[in-house]
N, C-alpha and C. Protein backbone atom coordinates (compact mmCIF):
# COMPACT_ATOMS: atom_id res chain seq x y z
N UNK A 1 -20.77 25.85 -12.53
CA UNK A 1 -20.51 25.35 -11.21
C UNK A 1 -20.82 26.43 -10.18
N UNK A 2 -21.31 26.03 -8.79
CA UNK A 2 -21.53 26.86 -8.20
C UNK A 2 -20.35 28.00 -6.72
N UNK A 3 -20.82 28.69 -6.74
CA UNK A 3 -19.61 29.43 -5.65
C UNK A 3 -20.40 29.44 -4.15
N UNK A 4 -19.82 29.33 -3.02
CA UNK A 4 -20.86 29.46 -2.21
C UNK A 4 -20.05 31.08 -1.74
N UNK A 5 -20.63 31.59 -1.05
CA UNK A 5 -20.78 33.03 -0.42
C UNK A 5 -19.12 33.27 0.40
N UNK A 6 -18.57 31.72 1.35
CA UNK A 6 -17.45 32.19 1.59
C UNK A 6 -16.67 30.82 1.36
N UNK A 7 -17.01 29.93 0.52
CA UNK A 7 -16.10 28.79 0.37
C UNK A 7 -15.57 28.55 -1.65
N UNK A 8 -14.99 28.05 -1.88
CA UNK A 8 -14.03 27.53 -3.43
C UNK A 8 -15.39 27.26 -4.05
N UNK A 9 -15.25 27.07 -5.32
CA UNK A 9 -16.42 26.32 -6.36
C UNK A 9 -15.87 25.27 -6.02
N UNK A 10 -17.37 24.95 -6.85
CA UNK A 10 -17.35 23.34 -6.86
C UNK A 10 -15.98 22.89 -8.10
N UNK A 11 -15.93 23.53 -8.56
CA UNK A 11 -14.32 23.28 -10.16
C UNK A 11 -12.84 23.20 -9.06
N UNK A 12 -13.45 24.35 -8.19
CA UNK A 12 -11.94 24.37 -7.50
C UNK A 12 -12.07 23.35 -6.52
N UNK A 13 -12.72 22.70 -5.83
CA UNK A 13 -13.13 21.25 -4.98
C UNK A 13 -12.55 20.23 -5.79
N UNK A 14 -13.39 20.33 -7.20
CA UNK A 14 -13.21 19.10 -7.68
C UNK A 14 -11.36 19.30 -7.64
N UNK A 15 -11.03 20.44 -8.05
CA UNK A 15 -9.30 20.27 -8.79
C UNK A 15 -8.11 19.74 -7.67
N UNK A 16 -9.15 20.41 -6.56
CA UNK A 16 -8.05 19.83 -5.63
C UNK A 16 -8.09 18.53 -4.85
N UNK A 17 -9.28 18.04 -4.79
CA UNK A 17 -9.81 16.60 -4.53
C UNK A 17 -9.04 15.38 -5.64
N UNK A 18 -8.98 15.70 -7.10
CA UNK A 18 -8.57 14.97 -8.29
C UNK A 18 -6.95 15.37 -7.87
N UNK A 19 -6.33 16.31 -7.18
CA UNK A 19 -5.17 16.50 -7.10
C UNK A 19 -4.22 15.64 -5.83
N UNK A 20 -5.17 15.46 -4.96
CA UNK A 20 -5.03 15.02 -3.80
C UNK A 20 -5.03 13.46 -4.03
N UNK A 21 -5.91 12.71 -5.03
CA UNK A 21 -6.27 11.52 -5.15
C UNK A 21 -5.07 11.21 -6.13
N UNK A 22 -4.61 11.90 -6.87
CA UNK A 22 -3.52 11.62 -7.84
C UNK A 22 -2.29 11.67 -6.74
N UNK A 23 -2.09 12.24 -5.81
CA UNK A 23 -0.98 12.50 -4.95
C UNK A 23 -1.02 11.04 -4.13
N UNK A 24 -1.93 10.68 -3.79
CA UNK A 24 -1.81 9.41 -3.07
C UNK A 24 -1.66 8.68 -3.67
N UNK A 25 -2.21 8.41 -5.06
CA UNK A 25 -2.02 7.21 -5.92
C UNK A 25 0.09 6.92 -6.01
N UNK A 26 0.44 7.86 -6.46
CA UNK A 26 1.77 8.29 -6.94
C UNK A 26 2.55 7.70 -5.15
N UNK A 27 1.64 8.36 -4.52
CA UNK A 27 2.90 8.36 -2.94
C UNK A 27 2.34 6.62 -2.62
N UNK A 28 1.23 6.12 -3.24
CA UNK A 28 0.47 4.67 -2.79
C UNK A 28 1.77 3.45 -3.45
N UNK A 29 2.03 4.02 -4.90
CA UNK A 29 2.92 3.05 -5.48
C UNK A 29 4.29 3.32 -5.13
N UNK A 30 4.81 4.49 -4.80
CA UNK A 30 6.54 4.97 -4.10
C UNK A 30 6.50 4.17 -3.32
N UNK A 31 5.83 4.15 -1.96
CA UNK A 31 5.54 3.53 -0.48
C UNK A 31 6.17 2.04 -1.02
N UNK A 32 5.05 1.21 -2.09
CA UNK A 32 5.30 0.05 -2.17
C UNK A 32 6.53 -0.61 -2.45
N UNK A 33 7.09 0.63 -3.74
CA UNK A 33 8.13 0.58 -4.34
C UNK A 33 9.39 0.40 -3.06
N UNK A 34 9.47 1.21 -2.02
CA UNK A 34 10.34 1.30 -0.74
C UNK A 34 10.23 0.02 -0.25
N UNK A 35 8.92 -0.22 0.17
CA UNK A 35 9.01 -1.84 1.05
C UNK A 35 9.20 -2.82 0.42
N UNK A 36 8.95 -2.91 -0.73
CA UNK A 36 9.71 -3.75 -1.58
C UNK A 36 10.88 -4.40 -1.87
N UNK A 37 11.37 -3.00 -1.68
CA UNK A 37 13.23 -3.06 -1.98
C UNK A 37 13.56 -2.83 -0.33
N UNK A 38 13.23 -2.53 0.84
CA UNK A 38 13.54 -3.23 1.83
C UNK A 38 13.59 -4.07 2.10
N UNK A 39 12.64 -4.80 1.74
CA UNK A 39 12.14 -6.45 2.11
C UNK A 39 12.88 -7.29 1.70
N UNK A 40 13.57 -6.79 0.55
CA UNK A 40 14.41 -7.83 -0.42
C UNK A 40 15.45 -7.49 0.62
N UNK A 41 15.95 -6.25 0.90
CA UNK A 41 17.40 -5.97 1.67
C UNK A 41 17.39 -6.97 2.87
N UNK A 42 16.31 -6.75 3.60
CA UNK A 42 16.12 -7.95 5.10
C UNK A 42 16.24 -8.82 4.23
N UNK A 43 15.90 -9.83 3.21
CA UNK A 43 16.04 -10.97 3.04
C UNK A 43 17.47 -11.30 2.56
N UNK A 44 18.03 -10.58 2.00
CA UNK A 44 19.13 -10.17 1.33
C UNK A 44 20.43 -10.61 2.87
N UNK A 45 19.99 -9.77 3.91
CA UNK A 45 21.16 -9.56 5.27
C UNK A 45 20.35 -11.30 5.71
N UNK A 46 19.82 -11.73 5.52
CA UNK A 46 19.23 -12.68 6.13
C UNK A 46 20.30 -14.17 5.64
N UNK A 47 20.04 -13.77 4.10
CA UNK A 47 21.26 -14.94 3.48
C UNK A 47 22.52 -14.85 3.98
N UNK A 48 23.03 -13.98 4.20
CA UNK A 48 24.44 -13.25 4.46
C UNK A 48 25.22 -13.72 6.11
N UNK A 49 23.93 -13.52 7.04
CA UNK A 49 24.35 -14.07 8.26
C UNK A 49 23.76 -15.15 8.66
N UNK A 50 24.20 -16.08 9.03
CA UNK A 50 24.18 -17.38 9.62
C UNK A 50 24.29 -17.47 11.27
N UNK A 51 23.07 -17.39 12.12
CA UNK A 51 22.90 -17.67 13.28
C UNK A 51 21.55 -17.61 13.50
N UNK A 52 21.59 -18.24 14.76
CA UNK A 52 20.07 -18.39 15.39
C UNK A 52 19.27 -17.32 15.68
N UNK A 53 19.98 -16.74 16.70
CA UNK A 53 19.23 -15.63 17.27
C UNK A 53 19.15 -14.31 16.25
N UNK A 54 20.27 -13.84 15.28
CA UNK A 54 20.34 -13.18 14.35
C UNK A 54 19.12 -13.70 13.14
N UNK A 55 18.89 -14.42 13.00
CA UNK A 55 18.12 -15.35 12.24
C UNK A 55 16.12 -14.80 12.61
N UNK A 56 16.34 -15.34 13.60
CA UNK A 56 15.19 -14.82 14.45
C UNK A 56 14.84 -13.03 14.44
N UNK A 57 15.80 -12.41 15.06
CA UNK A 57 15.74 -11.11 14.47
C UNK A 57 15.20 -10.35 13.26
N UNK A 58 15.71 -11.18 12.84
CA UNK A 58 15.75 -10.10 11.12
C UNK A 58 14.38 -10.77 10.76
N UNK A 59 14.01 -12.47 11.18
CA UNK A 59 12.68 -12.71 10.78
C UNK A 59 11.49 -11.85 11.58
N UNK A 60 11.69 -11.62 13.00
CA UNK A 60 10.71 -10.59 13.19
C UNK A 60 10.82 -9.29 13.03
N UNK A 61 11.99 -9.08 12.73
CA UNK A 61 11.69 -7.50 12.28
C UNK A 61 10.70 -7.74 10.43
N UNK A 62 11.30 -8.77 9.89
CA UNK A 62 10.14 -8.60 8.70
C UNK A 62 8.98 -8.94 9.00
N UNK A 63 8.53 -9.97 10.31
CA UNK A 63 7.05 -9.62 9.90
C UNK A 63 6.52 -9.05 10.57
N UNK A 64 7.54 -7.58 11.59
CA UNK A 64 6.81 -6.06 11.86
C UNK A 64 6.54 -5.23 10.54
N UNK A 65 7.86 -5.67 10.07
CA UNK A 65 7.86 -4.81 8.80
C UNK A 65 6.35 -4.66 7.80
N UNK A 66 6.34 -5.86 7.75
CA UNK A 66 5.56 -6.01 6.66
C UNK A 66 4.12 -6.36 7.37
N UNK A 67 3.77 -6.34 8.55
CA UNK A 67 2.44 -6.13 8.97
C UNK A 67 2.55 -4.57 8.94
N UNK A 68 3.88 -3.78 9.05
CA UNK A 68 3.14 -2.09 8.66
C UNK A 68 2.80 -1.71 7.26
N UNK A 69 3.51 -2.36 6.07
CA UNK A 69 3.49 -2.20 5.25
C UNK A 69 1.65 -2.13 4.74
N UNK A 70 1.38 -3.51 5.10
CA UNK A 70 -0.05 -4.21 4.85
C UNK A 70 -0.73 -2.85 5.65
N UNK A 71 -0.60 -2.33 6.66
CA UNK A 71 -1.91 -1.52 7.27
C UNK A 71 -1.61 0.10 6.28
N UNK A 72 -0.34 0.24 6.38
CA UNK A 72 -0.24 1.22 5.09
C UNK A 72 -0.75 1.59 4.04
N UNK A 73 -0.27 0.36 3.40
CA UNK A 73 -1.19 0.23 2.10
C UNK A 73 -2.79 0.18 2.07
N UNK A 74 -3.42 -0.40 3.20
CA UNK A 74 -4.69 0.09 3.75
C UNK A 74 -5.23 0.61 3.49
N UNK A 75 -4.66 1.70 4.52
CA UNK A 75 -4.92 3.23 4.87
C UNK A 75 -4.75 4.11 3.19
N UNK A 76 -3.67 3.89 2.67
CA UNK A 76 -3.75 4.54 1.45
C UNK A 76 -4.66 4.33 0.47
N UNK A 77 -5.11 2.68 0.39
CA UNK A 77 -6.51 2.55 -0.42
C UNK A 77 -7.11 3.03 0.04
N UNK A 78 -7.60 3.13 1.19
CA UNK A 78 -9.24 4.00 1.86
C UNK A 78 -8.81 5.80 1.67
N UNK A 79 -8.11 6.26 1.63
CA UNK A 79 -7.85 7.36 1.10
C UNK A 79 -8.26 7.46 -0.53
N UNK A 80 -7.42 6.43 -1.36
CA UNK A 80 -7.45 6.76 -2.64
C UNK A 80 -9.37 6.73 -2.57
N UNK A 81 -9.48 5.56 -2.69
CA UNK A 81 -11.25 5.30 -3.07
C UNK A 81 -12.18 6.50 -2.24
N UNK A 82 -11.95 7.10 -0.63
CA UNK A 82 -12.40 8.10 -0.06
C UNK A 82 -12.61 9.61 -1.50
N UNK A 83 -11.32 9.83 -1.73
CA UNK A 83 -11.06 11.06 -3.25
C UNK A 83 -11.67 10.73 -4.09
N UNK A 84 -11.76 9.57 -4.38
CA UNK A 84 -12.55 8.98 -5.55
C UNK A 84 -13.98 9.54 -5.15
N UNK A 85 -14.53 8.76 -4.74
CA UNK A 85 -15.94 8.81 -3.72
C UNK A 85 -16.34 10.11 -4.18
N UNK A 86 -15.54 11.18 -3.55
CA UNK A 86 -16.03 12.70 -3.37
C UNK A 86 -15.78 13.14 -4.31
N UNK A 87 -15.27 12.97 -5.41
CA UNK A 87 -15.10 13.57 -6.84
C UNK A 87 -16.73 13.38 -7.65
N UNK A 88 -16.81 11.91 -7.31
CA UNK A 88 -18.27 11.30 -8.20
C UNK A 88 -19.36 12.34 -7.32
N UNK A 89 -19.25 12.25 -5.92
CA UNK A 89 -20.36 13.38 -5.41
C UNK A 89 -20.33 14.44 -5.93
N UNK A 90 -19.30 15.28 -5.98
CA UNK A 90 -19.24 16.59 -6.53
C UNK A 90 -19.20 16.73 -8.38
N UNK A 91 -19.23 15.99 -8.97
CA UNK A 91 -19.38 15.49 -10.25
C UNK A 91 -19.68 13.97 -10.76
N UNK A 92 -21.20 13.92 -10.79
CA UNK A 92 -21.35 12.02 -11.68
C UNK A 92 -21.11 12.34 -13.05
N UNK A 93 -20.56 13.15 -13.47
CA UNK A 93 -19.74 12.87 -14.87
C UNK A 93 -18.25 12.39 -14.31
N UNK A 94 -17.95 12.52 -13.72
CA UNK A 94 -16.68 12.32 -13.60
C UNK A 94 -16.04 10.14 -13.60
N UNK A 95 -17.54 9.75 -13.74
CA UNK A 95 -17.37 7.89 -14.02
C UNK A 95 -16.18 7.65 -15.45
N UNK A 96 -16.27 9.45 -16.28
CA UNK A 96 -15.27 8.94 -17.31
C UNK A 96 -14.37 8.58 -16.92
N UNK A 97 -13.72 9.89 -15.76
CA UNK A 97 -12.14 9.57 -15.52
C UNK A 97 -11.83 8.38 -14.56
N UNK A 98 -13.23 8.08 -13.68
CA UNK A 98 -12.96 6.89 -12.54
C UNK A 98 -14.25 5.71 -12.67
N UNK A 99 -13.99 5.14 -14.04
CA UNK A 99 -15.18 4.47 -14.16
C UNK A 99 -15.62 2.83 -12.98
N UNK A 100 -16.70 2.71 -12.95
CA UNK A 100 -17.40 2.15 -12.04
C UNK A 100 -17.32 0.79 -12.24
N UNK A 101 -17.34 0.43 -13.91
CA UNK A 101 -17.75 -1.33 -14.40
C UNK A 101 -16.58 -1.35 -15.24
N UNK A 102 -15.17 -1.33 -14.69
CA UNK A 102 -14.64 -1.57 -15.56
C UNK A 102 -14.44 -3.36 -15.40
N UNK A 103 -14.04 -3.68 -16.15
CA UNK A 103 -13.53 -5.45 -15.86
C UNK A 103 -12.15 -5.86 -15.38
N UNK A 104 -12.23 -6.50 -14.57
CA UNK A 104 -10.70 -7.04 -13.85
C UNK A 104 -10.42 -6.55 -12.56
N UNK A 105 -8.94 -6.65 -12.26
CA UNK A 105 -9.54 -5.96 -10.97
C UNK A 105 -8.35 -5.00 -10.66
N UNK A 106 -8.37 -3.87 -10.12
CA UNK A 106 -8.08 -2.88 -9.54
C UNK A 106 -6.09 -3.42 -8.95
N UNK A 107 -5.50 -3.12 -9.47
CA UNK A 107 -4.04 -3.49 -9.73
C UNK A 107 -3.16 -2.99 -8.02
N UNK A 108 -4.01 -1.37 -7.54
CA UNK A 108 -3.80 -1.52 -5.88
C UNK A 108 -4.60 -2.58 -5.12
N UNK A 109 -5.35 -3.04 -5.61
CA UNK A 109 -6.13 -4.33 -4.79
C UNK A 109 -4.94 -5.56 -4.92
N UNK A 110 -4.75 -5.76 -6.09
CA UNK A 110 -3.70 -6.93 -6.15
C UNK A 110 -2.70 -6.40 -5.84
N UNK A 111 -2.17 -5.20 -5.56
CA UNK A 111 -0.79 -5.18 -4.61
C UNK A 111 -0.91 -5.63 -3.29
N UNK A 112 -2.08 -5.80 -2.78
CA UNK A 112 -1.96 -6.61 -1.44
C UNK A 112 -1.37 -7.64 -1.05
N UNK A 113 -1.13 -8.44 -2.31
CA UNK A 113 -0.75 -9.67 -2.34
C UNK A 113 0.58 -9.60 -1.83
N UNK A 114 1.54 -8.61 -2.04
CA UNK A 114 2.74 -8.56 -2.33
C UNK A 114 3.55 -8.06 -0.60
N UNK A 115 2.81 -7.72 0.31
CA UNK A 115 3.14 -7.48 1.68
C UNK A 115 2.84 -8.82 2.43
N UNK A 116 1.40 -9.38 1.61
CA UNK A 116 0.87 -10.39 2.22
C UNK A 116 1.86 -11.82 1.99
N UNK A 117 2.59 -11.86 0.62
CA UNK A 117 3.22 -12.54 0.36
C UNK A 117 4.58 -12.58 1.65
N UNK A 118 5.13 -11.78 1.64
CA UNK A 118 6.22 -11.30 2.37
C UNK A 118 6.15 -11.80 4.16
N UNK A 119 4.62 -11.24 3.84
CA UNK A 119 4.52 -11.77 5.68
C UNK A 119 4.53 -13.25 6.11
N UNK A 120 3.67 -13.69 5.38
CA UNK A 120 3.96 -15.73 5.62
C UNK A 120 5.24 -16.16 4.77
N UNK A 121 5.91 -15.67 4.20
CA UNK A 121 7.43 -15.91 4.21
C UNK A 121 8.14 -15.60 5.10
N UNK A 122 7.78 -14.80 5.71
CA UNK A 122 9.01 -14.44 6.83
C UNK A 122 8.38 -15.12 8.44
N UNK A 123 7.06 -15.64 8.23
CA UNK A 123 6.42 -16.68 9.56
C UNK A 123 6.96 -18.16 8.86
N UNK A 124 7.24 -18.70 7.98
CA UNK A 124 7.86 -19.79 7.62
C UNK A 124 9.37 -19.35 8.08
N UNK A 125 9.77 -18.45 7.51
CA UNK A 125 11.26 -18.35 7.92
C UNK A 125 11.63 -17.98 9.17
N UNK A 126 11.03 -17.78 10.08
CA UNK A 126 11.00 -17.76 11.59
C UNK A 126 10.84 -18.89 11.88
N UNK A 127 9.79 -19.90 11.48
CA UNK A 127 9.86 -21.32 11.80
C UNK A 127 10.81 -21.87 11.57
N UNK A 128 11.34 -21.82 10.29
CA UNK A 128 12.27 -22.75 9.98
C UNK A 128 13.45 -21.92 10.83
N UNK A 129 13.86 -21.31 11.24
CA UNK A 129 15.22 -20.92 11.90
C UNK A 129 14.83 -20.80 13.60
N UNK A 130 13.74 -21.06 14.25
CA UNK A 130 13.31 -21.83 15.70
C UNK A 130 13.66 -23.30 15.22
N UNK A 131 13.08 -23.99 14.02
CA UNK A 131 13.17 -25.04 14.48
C UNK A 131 14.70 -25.58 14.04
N UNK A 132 15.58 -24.47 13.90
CA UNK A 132 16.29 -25.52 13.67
C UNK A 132 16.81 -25.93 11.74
N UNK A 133 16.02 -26.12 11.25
CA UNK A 133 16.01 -26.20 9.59
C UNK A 133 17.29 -25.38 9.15
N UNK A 134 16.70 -24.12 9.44
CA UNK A 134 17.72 -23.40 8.34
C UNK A 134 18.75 -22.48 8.87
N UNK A 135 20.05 -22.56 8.85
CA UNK A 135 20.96 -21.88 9.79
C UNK A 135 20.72 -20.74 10.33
């Protein structure tokens, strides 16, 4: 690998690039793990109190909540895949550890579902407690 005159090798790039991409992955699934178990808590105080305007509340605070969640999680995929990216530049051997064709699909891709889920539940449950429906 090469050294340049006043910057890291390319070994020490790669180590800390693969270190950085493992750090987000780890802080990508904590994050989710948190809004998760918030989301349940708002839904949780949601059963608990019975009123309109309280009702309304707690439904838009979840779908602030969880429209930050969604741009979060985002931002943390375009990070993870960004580390990725620059690992394969600075090493195309490296398709072992982050291969290209694998089959199925990418398990932070389908966590999207799970903010996305949250958010048109909590725009139904704002409806239903404007209109009236549900205490």
């Amino acid at each position: 690998m090469s050294k340049g005159a006043d910057g890291p090798t390319t070994e020490k790039k790669l180590d800390w690039l693969i270190d950085m991409q493992k750090n987000e992955s780890n802080l990508h699934w904590t994050r989710n793990s948190y809004f998760t178990v918030t989301a349940s808590i708002l839904l949780l105080a949601l059963s608990q109190f019975k009123g309109m305007v309280l009702g309304e509340i707690i439904s838009v605070v979840g779908i602030i909540f969880s429209i930050a969640w969604l741009a979060i999680q985002h931002r943390s995929n375009a990070y993870i895949a960004y580390y990725k990216n620059k690992i394969r530049e600075l090493d195309p051997s490296s398709d072992v550890v982050f291969p290209l064709d694998l089959p199925g699909y990418q398990m932070r891709k389908v966590a999207f579902l799970l903010p996305i889920a949250f958010l048109l539940m909590w725009f139904v449950i704002l409806g239903a407690v404007v209109s009236g429906i549900a205490p």
